[in-house]
Protein backbone atom coordinates (compact mmCIF):
# COMPACT_ATOMS: atom_id res chain seq x y z
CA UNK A 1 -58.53 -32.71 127.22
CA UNK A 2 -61.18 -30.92 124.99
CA UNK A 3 -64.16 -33.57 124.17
CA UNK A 4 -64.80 -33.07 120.34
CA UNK A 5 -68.59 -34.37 119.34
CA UNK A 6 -69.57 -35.09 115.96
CA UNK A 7 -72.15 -31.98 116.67
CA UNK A 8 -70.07 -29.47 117.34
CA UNK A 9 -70.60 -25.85 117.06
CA UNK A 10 -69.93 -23.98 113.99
CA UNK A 11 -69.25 -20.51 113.85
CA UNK A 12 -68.40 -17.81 111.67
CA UNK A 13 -64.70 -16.10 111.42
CA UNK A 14 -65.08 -13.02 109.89
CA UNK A 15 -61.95 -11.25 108.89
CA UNK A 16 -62.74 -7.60 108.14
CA UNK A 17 -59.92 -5.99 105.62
CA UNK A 18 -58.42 -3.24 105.68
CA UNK A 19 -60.34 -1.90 102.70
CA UNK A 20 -63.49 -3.00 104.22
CA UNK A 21 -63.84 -6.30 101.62
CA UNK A 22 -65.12 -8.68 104.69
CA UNK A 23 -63.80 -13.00 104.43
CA UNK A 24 -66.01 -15.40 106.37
CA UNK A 25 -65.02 -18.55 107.05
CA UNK A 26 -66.70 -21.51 108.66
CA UNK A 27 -65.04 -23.04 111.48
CA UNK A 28 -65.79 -25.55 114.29
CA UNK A 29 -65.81 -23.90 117.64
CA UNK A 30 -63.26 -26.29 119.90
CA UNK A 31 -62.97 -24.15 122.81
CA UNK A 32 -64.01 -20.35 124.37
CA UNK A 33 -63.77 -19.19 127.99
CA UNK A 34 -63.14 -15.42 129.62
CA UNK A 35 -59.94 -15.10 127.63
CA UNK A 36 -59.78 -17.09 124.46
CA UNK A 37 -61.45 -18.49 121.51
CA UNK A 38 -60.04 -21.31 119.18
CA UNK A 39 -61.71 -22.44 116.37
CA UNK A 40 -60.96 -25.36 113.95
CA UNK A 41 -60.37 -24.91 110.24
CA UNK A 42 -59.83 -27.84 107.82
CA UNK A 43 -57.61 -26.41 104.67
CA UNK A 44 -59.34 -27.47 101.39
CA UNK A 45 -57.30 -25.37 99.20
CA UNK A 46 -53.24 -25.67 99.55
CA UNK A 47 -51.81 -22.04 99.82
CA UNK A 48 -48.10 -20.85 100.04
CA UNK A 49 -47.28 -17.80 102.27
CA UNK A 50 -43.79 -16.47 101.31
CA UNK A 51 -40.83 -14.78 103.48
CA UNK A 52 -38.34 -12.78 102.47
CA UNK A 53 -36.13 -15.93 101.83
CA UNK A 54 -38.27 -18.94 102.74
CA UNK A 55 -41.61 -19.77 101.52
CA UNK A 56 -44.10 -22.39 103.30
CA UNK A 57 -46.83 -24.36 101.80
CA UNK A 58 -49.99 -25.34 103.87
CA UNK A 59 -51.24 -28.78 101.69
CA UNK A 60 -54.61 -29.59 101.48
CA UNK A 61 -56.09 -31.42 104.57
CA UNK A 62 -53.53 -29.80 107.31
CA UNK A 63 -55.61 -27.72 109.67
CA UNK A 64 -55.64 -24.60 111.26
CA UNK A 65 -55.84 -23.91 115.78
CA UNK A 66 -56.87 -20.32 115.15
CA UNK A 67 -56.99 -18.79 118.63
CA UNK A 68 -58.62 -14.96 119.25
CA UNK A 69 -58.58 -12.99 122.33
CA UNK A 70 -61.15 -10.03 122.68
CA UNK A 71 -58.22 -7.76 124.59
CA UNK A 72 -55.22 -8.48 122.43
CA UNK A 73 -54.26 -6.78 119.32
CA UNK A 74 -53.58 -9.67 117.51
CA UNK A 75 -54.64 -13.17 116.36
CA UNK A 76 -52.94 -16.43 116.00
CA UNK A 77 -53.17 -19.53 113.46
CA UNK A 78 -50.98 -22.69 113.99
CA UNK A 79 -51.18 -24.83 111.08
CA UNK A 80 -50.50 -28.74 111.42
CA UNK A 81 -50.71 -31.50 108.81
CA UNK A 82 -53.32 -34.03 108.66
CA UNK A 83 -50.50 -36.40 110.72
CA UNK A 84 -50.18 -33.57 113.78
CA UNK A 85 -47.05 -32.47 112.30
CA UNK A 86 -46.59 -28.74 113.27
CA UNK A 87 -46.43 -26.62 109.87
CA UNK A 88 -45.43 -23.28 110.84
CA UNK A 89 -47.76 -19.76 112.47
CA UNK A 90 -49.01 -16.14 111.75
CA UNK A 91 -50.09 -13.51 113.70
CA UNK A 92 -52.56 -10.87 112.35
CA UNK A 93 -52.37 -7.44 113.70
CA UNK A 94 -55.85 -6.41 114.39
CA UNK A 95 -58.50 -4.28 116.22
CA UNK A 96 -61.68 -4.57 117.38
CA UNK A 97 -62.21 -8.16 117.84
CA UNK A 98 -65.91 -8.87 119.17
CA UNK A 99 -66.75 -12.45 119.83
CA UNK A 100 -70.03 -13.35 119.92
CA UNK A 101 -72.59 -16.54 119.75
CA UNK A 102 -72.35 -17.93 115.71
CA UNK A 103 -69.65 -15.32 114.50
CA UNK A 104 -65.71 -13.84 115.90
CA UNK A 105 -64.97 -10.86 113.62
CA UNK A 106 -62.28 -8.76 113.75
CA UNK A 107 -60.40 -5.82 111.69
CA UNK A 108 -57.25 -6.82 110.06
CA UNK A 109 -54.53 -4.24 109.90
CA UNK A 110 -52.44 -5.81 106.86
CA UNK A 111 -49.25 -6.25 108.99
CA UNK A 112 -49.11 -10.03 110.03
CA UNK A 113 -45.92 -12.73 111.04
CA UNK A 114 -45.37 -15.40 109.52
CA UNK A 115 -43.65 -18.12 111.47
CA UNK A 116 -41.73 -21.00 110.05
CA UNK A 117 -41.28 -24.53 112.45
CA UNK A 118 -37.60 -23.08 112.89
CA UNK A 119 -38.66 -20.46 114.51
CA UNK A 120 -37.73 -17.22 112.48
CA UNK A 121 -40.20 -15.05 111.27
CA UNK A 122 -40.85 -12.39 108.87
CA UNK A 123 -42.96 -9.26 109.26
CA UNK A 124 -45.54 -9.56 106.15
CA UNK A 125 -46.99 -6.82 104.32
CA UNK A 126 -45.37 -3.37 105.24
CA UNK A 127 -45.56 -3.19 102.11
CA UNK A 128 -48.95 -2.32 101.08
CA UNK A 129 -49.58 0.19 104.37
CA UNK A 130 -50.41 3.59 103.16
CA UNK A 131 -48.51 5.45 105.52
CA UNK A 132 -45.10 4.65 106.76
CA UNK A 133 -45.28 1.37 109.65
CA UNK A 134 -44.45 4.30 112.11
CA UNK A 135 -48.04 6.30 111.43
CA UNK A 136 -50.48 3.77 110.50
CA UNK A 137 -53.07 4.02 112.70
CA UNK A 138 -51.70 6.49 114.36
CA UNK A 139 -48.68 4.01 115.46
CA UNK A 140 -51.11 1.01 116.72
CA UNK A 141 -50.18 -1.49 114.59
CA UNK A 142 -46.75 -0.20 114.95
CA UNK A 143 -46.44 -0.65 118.74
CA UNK A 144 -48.64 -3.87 118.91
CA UNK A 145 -46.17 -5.39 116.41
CA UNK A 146 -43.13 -4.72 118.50
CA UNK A 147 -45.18 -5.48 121.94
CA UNK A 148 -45.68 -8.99 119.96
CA UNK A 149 -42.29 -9.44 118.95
CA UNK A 150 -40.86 -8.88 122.23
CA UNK A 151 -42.46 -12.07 123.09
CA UNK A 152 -43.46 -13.80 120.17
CA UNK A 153 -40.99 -17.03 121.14
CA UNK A 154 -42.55 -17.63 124.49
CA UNK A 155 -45.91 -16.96 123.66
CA UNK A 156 -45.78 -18.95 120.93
CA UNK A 157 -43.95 -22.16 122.34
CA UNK A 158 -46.85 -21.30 124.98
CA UNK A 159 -49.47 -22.16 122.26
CA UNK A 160 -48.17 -25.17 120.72
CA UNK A 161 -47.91 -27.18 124.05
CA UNK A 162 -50.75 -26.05 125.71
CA UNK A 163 -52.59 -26.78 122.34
CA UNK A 164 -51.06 -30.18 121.92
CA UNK A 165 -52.52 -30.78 125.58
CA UNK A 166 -55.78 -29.27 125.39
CA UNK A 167 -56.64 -30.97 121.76
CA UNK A 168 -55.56 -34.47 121.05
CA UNK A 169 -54.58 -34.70 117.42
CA UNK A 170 -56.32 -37.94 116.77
CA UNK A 171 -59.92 -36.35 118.55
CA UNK A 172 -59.46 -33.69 116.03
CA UNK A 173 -59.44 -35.60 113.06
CA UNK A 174 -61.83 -38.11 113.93
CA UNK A 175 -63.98 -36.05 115.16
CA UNK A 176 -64.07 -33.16 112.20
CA UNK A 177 -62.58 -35.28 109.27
CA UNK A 178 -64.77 -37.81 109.69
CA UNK A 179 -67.84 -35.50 109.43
């Protein structure tokens, strides 16, 4: 079980778009080793992300697990509610994700997943590319989605348990909503 402190480490998440317009975000570090990072991120403002059929609200208060690896192409958020209650997921496609002391930045390549708590998903974004899916950076983002969804439902399932064992829900919100 992660130990949450009332001092816990911020750091900076700083998303860098594909037209080089750069979103930082303030998060509470909960966890980094050799292979991951997760941060914490309290949602102030509600937001809807929309499917092609389905849309999904994340209220004010849920929270986001946002969880970075250095080597992957990709980055994950799992949303819950301010009760625990899993929300729904999305995957960036990304590149060059450096994580360092007060800051984890990486390049977002506009294709991302959305994932509802049902389990389908949507590919987000195609889109706005400027080139076909196929030649967009020179087929990166291409093959990095498909190398994702080949194993999105594992990996993802994956996540949520380990994450509901490594972070107790009530820790969390003591611990950051308290502060």
């Amino acid at each position: 079980m992660c130990n949450l402190t009332k001092s816990d480490k911020k750091i900076v998440e700083r998303k860098i778009r594909y037209d080089s317009t750069i979103v930082d975000t303030e998060c509470k570090l909960l966890n980094i080793n050799e292979q991951e990072l997760i941060l914490f991120h309290r949602i102030e403002v509600p937001f809807t992300m929309k499917g092609t059929q389905y849309e999904l609200t994340i209220p004010r208060d849920a929270y986001t697990l946002a969880y970075f690896w250095s080597e992957q192409p990709y980055n994950l958020y799992v949303w819950r509610d301010k009760n625990g209650s899993y929300l729904g997921s999305y995957f960036n496609i990304v590149k060059n994700t450096t994580i360092a002391d007060e800051m984890v930045s990486f390049e977002d390549l506009i294709i991302d997943i959305l994932i509802f708590p049902n389990g389908e998903y949507f590919i987000l974004d195609e889109d706005e590319l400027p080139v076909s899916l196929n030649e967009f950076e020179d087929g990166f983002a291409y093959q990095a989605l498909q190398t994702l969804i080949n194993s999105i439902e594992p990996f993802l399932q994956e996540i949520l348990l380990k994450s509901e064992k490594d972070f107790s829900h009530n820790d969390i919100i003591s611990t950051v909503y308290d502060s």
